[in-house]
N, C-alpha and C. Protein backbone atom coordinates (compact mmCIF):
# COMPACT_ATOMS: atom_id res chain seq x y z
N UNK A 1 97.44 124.75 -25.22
CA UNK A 1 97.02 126.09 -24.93
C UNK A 1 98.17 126.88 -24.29
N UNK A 2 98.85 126.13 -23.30
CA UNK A 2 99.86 127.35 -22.53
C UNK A 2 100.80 127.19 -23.67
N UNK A 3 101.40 126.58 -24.96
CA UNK A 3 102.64 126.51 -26.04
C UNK A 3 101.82 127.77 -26.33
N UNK A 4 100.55 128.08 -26.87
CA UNK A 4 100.07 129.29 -27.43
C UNK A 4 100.36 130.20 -26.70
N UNK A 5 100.07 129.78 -25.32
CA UNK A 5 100.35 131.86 -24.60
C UNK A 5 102.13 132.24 -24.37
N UNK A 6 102.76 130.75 -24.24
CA UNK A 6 104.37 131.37 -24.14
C UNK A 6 104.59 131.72 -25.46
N UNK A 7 104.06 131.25 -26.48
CA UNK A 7 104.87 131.79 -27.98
C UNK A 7 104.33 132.99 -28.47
N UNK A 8 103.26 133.67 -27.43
CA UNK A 8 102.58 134.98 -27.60
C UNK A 8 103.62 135.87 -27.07
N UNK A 9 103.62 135.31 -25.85
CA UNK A 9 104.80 136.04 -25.20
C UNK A 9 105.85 136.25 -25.72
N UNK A 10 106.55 135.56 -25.98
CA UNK A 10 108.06 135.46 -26.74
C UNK A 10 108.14 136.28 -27.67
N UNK A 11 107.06 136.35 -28.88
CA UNK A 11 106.60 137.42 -30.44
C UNK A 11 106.61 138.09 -29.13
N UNK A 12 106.16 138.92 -28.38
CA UNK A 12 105.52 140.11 -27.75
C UNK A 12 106.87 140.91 -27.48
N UNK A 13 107.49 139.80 -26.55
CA UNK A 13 108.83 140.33 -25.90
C UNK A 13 109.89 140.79 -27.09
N UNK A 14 110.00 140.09 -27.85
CA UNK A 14 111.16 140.00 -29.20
C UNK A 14 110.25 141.39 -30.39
N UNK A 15 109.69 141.67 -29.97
CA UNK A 15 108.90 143.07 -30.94
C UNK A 15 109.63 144.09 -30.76
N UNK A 16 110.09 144.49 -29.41
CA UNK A 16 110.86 145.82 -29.63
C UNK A 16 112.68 145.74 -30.11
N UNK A 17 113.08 144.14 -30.24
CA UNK A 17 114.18 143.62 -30.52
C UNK A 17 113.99 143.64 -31.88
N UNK A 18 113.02 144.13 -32.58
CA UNK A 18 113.07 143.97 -34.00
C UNK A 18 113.06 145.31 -34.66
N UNK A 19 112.53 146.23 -33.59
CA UNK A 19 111.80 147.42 -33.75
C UNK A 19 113.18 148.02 -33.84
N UNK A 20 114.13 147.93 -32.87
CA UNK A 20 115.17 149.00 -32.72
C UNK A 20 116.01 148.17 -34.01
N UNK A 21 116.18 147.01 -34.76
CA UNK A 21 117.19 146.23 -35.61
C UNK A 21 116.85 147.18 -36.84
N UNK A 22 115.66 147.93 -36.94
CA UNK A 22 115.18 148.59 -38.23
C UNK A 22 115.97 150.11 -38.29
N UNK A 23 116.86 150.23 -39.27
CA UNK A 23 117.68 151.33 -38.79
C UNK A 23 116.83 152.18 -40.66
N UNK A 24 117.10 153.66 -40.22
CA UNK A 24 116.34 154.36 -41.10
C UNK A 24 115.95 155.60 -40.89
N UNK A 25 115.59 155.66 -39.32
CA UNK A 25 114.95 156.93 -39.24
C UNK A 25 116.01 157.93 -38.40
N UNK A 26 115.96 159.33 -38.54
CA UNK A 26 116.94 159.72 -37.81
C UNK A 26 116.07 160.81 -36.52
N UNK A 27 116.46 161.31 -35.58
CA UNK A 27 115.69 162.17 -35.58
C UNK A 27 116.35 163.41 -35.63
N UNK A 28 115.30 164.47 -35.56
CA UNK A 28 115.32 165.66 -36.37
C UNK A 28 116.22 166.37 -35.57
N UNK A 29 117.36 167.26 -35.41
CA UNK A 29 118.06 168.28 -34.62
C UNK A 29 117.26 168.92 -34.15
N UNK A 30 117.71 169.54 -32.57
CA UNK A 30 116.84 170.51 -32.13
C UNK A 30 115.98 171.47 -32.53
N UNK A 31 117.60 171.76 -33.52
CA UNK A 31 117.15 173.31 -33.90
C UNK A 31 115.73 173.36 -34.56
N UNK A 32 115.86 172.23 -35.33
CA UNK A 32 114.83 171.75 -36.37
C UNK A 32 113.49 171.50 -35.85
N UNK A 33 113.06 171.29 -34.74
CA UNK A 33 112.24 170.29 -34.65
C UNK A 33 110.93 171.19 -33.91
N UNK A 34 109.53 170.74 -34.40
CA UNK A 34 108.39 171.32 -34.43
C UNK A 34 107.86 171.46 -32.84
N UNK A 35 107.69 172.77 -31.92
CA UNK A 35 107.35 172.60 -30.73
C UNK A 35 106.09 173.56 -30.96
N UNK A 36 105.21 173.93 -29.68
CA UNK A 36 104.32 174.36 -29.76
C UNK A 36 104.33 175.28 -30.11
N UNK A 37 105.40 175.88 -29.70
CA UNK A 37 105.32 177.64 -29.97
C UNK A 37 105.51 177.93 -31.59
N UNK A 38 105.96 176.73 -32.36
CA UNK A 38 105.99 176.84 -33.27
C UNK A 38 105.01 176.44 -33.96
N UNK A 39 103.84 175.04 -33.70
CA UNK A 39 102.61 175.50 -34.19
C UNK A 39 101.79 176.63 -34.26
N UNK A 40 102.02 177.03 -33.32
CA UNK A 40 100.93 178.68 -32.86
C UNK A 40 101.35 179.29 -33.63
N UNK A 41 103.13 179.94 -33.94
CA UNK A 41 103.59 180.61 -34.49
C UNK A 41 103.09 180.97 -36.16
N UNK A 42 103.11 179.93 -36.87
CA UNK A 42 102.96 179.30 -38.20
C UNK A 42 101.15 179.57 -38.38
N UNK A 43 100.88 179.40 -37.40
CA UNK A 43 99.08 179.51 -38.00
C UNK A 43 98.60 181.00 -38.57
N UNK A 44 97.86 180.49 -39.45
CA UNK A 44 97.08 182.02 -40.20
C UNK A 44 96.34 183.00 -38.85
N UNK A 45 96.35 184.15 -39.06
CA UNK A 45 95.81 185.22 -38.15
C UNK A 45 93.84 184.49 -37.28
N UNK A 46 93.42 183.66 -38.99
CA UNK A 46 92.31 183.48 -38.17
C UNK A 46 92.16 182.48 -37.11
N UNK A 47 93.21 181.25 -37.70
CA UNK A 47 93.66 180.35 -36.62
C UNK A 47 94.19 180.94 -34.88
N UNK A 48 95.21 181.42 -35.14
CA UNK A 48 95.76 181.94 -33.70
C UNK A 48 94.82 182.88 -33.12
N UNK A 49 93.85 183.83 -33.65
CA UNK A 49 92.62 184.43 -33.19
C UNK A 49 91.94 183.07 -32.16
N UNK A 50 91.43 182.04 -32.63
CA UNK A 50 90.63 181.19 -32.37
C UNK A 50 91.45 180.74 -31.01
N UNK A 51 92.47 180.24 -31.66
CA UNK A 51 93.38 179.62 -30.16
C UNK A 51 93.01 180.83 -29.20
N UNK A 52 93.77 182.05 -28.98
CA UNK A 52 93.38 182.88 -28.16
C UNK A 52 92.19 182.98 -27.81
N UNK A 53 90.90 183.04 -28.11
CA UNK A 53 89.69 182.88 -27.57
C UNK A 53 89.76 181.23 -27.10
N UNK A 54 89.75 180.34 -27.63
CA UNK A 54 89.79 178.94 -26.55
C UNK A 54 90.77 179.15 -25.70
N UNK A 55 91.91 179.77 -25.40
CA UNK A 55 92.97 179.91 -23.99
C UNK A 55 92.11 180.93 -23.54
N UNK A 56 91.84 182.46 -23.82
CA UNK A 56 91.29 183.25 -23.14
C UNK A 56 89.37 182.13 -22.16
N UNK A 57 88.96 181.40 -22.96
CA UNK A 57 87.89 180.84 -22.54
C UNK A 57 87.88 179.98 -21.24
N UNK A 58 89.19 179.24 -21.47
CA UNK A 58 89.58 178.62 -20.08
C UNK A 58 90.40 179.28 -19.08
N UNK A 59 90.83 180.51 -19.03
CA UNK A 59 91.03 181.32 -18.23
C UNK A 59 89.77 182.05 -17.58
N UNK A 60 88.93 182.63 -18.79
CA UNK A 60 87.63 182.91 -17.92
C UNK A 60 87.09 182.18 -17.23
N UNK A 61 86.83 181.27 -17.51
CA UNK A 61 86.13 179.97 -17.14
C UNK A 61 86.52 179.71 -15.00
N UNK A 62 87.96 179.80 -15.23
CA UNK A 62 88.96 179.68 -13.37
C UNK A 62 88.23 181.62 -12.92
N UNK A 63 88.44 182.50 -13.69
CA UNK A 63 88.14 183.35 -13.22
C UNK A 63 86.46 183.61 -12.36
N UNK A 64 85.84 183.47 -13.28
CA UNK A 64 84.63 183.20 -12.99
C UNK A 64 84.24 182.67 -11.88
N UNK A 65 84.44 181.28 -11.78
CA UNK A 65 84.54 180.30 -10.75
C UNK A 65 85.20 180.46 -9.35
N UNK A 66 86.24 181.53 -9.71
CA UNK A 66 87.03 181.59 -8.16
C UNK A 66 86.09 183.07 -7.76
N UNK A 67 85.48 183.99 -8.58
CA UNK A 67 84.98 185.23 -8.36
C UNK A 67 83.49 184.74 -7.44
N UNK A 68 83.02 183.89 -8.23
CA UNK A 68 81.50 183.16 -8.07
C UNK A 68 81.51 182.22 -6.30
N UNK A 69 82.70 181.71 -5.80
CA UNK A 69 83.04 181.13 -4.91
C UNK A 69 82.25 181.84 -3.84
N UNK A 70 82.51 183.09 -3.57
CA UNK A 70 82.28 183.72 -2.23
C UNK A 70 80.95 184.88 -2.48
N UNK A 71 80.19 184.25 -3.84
CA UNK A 71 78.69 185.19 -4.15
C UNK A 71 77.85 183.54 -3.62
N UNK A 72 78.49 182.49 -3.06
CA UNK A 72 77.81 181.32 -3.16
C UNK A 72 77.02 181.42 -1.38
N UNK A 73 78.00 181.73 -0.56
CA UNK A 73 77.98 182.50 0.64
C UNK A 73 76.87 183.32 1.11
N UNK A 74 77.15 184.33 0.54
CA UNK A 74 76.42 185.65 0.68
C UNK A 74 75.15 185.36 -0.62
N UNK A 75 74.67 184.21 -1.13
CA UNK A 75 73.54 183.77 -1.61
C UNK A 75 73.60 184.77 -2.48
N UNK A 76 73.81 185.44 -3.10
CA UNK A 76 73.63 186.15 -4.75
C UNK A 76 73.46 185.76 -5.63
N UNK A 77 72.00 185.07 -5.82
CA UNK A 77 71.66 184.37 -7.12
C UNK A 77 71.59 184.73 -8.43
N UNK A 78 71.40 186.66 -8.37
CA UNK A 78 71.24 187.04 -9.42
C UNK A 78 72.87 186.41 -10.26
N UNK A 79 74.16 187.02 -9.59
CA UNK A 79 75.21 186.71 -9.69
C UNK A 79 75.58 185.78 -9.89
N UNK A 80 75.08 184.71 -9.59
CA UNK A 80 75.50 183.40 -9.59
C UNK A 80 75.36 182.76 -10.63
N UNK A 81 73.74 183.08 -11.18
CA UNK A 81 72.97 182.88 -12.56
C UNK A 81 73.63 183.51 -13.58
N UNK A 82 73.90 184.36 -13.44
CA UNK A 82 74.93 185.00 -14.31
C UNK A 82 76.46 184.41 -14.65
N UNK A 83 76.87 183.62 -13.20
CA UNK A 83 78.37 183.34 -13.85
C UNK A 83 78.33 181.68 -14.01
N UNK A 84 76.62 180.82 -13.91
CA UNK A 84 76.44 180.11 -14.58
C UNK A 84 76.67 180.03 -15.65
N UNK A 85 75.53 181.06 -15.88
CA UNK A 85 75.15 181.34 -17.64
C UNK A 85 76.66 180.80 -18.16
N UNK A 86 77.56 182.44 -18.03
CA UNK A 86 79.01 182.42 -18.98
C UNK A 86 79.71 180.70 -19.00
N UNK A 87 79.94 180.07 -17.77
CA UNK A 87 80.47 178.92 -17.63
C UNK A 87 79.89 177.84 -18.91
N UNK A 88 78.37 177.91 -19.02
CA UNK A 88 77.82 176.85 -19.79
C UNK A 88 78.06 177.58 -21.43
N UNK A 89 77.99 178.64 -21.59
CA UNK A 89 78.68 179.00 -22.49
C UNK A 89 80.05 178.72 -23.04
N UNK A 90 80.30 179.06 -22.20
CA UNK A 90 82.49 178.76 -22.41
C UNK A 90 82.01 176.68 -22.65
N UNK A 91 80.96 175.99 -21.83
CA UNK A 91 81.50 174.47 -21.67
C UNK A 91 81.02 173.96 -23.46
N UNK A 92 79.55 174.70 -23.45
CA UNK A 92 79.13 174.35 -25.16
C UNK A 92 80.06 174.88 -26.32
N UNK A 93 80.74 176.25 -26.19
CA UNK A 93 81.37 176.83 -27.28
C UNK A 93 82.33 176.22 -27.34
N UNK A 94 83.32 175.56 -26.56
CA UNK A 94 84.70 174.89 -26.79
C UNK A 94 85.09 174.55 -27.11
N UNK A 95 84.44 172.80 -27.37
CA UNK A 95 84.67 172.17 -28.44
C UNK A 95 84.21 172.55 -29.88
N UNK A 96 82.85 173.20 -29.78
CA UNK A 96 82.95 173.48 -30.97
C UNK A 96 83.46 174.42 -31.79
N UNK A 97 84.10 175.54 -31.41
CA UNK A 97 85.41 176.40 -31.88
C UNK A 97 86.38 175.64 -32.02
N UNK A 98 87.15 174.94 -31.47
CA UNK A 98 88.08 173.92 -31.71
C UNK A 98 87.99 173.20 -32.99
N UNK A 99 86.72 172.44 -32.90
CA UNK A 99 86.73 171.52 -34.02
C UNK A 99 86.37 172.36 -35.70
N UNK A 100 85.61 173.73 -35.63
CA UNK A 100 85.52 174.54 -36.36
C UNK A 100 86.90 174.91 -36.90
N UNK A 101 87.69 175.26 -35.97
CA UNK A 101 88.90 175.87 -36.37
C UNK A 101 89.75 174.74 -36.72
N UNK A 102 89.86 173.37 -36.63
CA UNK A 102 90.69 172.47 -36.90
C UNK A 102 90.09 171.94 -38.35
N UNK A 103 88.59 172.08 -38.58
CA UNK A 103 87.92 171.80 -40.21
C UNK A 103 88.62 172.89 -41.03
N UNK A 104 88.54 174.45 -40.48
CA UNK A 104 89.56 175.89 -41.35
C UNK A 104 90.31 174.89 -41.50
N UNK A 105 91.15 174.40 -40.62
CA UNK A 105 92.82 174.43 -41.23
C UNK A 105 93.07 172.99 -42.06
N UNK A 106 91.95 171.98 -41.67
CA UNK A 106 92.26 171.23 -42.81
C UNK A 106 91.79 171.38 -43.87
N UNK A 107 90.27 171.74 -44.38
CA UNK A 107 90.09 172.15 -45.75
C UNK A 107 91.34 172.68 -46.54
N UNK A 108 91.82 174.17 -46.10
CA UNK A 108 92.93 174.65 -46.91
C UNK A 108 93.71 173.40 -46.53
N UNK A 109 94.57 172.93 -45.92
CA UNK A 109 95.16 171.84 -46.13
C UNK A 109 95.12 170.99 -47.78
N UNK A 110 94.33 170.64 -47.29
CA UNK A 110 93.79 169.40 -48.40
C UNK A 110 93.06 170.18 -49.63
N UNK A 111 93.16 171.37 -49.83
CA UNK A 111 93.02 172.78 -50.72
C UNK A 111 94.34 172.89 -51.56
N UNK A 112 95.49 172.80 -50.36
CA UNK A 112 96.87 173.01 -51.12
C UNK A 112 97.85 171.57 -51.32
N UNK A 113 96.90 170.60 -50.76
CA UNK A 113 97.18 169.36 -51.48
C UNK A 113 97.17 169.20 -52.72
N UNK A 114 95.89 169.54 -53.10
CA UNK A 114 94.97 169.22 -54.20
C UNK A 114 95.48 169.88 -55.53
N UNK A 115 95.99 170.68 -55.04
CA UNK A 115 96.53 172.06 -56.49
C UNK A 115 98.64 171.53 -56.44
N UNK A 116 99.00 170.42 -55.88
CA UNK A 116 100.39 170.79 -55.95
C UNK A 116 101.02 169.02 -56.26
N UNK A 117 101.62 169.01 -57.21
CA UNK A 117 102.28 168.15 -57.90
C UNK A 117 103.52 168.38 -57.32
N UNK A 118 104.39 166.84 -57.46
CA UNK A 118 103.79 165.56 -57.05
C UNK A 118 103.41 166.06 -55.49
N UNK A 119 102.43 164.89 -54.67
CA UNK A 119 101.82 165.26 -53.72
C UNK A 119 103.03 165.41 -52.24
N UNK A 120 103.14 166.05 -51.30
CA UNK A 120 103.83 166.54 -50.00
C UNK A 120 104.04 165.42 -49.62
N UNK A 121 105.11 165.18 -48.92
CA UNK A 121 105.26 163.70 -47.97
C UNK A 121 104.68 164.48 -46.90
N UNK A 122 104.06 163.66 -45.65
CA UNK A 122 103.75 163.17 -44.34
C UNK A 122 104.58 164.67 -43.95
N UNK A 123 105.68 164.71 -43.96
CA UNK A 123 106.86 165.46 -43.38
C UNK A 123 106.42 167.04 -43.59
N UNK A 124 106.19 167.05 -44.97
CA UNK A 124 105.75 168.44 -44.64
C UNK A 124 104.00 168.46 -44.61
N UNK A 125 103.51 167.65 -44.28
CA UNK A 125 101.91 168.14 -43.83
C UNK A 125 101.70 167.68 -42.50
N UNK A 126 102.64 167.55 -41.61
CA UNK A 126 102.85 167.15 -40.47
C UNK A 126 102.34 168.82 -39.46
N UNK A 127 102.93 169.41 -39.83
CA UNK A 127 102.81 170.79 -39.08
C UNK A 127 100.89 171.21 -39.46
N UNK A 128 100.70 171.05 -40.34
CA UNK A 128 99.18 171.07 -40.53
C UNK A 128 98.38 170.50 -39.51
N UNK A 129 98.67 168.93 -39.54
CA UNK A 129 98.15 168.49 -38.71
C UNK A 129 98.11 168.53 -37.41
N UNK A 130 99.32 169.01 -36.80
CA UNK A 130 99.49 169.40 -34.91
C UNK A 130 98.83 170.53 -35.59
N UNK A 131 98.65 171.48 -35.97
CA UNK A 131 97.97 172.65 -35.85
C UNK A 131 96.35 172.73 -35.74
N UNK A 132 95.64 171.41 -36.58
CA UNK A 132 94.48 171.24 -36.32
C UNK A 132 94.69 170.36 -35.05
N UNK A 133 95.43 169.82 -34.37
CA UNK A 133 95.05 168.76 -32.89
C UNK A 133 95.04 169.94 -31.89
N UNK A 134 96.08 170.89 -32.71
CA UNK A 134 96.14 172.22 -31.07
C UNK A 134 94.58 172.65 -30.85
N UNK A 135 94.29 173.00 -32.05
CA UNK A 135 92.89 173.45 -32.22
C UNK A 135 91.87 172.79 -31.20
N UNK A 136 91.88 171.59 -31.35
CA UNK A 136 91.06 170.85 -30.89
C UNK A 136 91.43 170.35 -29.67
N UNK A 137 92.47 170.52 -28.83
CA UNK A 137 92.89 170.18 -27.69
C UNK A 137 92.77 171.00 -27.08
N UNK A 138 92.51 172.52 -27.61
CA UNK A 138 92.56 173.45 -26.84
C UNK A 138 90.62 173.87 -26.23
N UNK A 139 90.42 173.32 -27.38
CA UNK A 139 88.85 172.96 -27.55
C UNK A 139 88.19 172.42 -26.14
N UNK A 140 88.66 171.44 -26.59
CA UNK A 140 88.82 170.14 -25.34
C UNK A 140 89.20 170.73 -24.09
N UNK A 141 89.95 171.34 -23.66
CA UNK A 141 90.70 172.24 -22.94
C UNK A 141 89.41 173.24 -22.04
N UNK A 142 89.07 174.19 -23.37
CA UNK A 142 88.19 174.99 -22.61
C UNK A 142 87.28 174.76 -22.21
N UNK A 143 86.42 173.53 -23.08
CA UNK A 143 85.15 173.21 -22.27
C UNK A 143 85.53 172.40 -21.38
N UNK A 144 86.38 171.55 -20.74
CA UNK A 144 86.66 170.82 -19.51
C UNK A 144 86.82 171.60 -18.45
N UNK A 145 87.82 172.42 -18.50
CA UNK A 145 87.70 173.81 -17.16
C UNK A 145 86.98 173.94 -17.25
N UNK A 146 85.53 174.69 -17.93
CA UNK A 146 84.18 175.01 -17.36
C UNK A 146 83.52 173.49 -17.48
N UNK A 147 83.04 172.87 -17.76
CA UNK A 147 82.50 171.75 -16.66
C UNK A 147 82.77 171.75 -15.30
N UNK A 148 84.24 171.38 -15.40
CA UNK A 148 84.34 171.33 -13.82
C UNK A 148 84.12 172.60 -12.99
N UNK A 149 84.43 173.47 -13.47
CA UNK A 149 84.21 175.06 -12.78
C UNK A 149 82.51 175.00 -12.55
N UNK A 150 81.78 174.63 -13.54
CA UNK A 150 80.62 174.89 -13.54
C UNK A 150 79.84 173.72 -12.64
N UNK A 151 80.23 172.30 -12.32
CA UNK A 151 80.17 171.11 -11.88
C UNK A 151 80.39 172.04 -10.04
N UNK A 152 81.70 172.19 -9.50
CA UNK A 152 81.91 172.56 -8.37
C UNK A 152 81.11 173.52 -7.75
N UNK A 153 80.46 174.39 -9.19
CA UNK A 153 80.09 175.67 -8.10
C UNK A 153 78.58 175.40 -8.05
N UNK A 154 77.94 174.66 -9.23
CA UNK A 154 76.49 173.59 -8.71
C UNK A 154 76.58 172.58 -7.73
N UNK A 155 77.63 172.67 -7.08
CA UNK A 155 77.53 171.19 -6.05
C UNK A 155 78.00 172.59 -4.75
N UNK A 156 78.42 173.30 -4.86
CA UNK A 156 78.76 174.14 -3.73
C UNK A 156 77.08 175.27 -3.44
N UNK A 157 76.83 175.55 -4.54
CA UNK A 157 75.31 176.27 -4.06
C UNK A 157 74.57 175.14 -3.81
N UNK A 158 74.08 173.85 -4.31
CA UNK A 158 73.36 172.90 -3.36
C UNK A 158 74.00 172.37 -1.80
N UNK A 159 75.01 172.52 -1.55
CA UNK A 159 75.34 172.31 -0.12
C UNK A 159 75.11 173.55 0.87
N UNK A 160 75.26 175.18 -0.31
CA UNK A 160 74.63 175.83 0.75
C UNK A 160 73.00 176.14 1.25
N UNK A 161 72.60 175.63 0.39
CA UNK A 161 70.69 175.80 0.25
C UNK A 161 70.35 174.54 1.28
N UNK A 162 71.34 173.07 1.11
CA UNK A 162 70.91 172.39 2.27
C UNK A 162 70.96 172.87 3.78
């Protein structure tokens, strides 16, 4: 049994000694190389619309929450109910704008797969794909700020009612 776990070890250790022996790939020049601003950049009008409402969503979301802080005080429930409401809004819509907008961009994707001989390497449908993860990270993104925004300021009006 321990010949099995040292010769696990040994394959384990000697993996990245094999990994770097594989010569092939280069990487891409600066100039070249895909950053965020350049996903955003590249997306269709309805895409970058969407992003901007999921960034604008998690900005509301801190706004809200820091406005709502000191209506928690001075007991303003009407107010409060109100910047509930928006929070659980922003926490349900998030992901699913995200993942909406990341299905847009792959359908056409796999739209302009489908119509183009011989088929794209990896390389160029690479930018497609960070463009649907932005989507969806940003998704991810907005409904997490409101949870927690919305999480803190339900645990801050039950400490003031106690």
């Amino acid at each position: 049994m321990r010949s099995k776990v040292l010769a696990l070890l040994a394959a384990t250790a000697a993996v990245p000694a094999v990994a770097r022996a594989q010569d092939g790939y280069t990487v891409v020049p600066a100039a070249e190389r895909l950053t965020f601003g350049d996903v955003f950049a590249d997306a269709s009008v309805e895409v970058k619309t969407a992003m901007v409402l999921l960034i604008a969503g998690a900005a509301a979301s801190l706004i809200i929450w820091a406005m709502s802080l000191r209506k928690v005080g001075q007991a303003d429930a009407p107010a409060l109910a109100g910047a509930m409401g928006w929070l659980r809004i922003i926490r349900s819509g998030g992901v699913m704008l995200g993942v909406l907008t990341a299905s847009f961009i792959l359908l056409w994707s796999f739209i302009g797969v489908a119509n183009v001989r011989p088929a794209p390497s990896l390389t160029v449908l690479a930018p497609g794909f960070a463009e649907a993860c932005l989507a969806v990270m940003l998704g991810l993104l907005a409904s997490t700020v409101a949870v927690v925004c919305e999480r803190h300021l339900e645990a801050r009006i039950r400490r003031a009612a106690a």
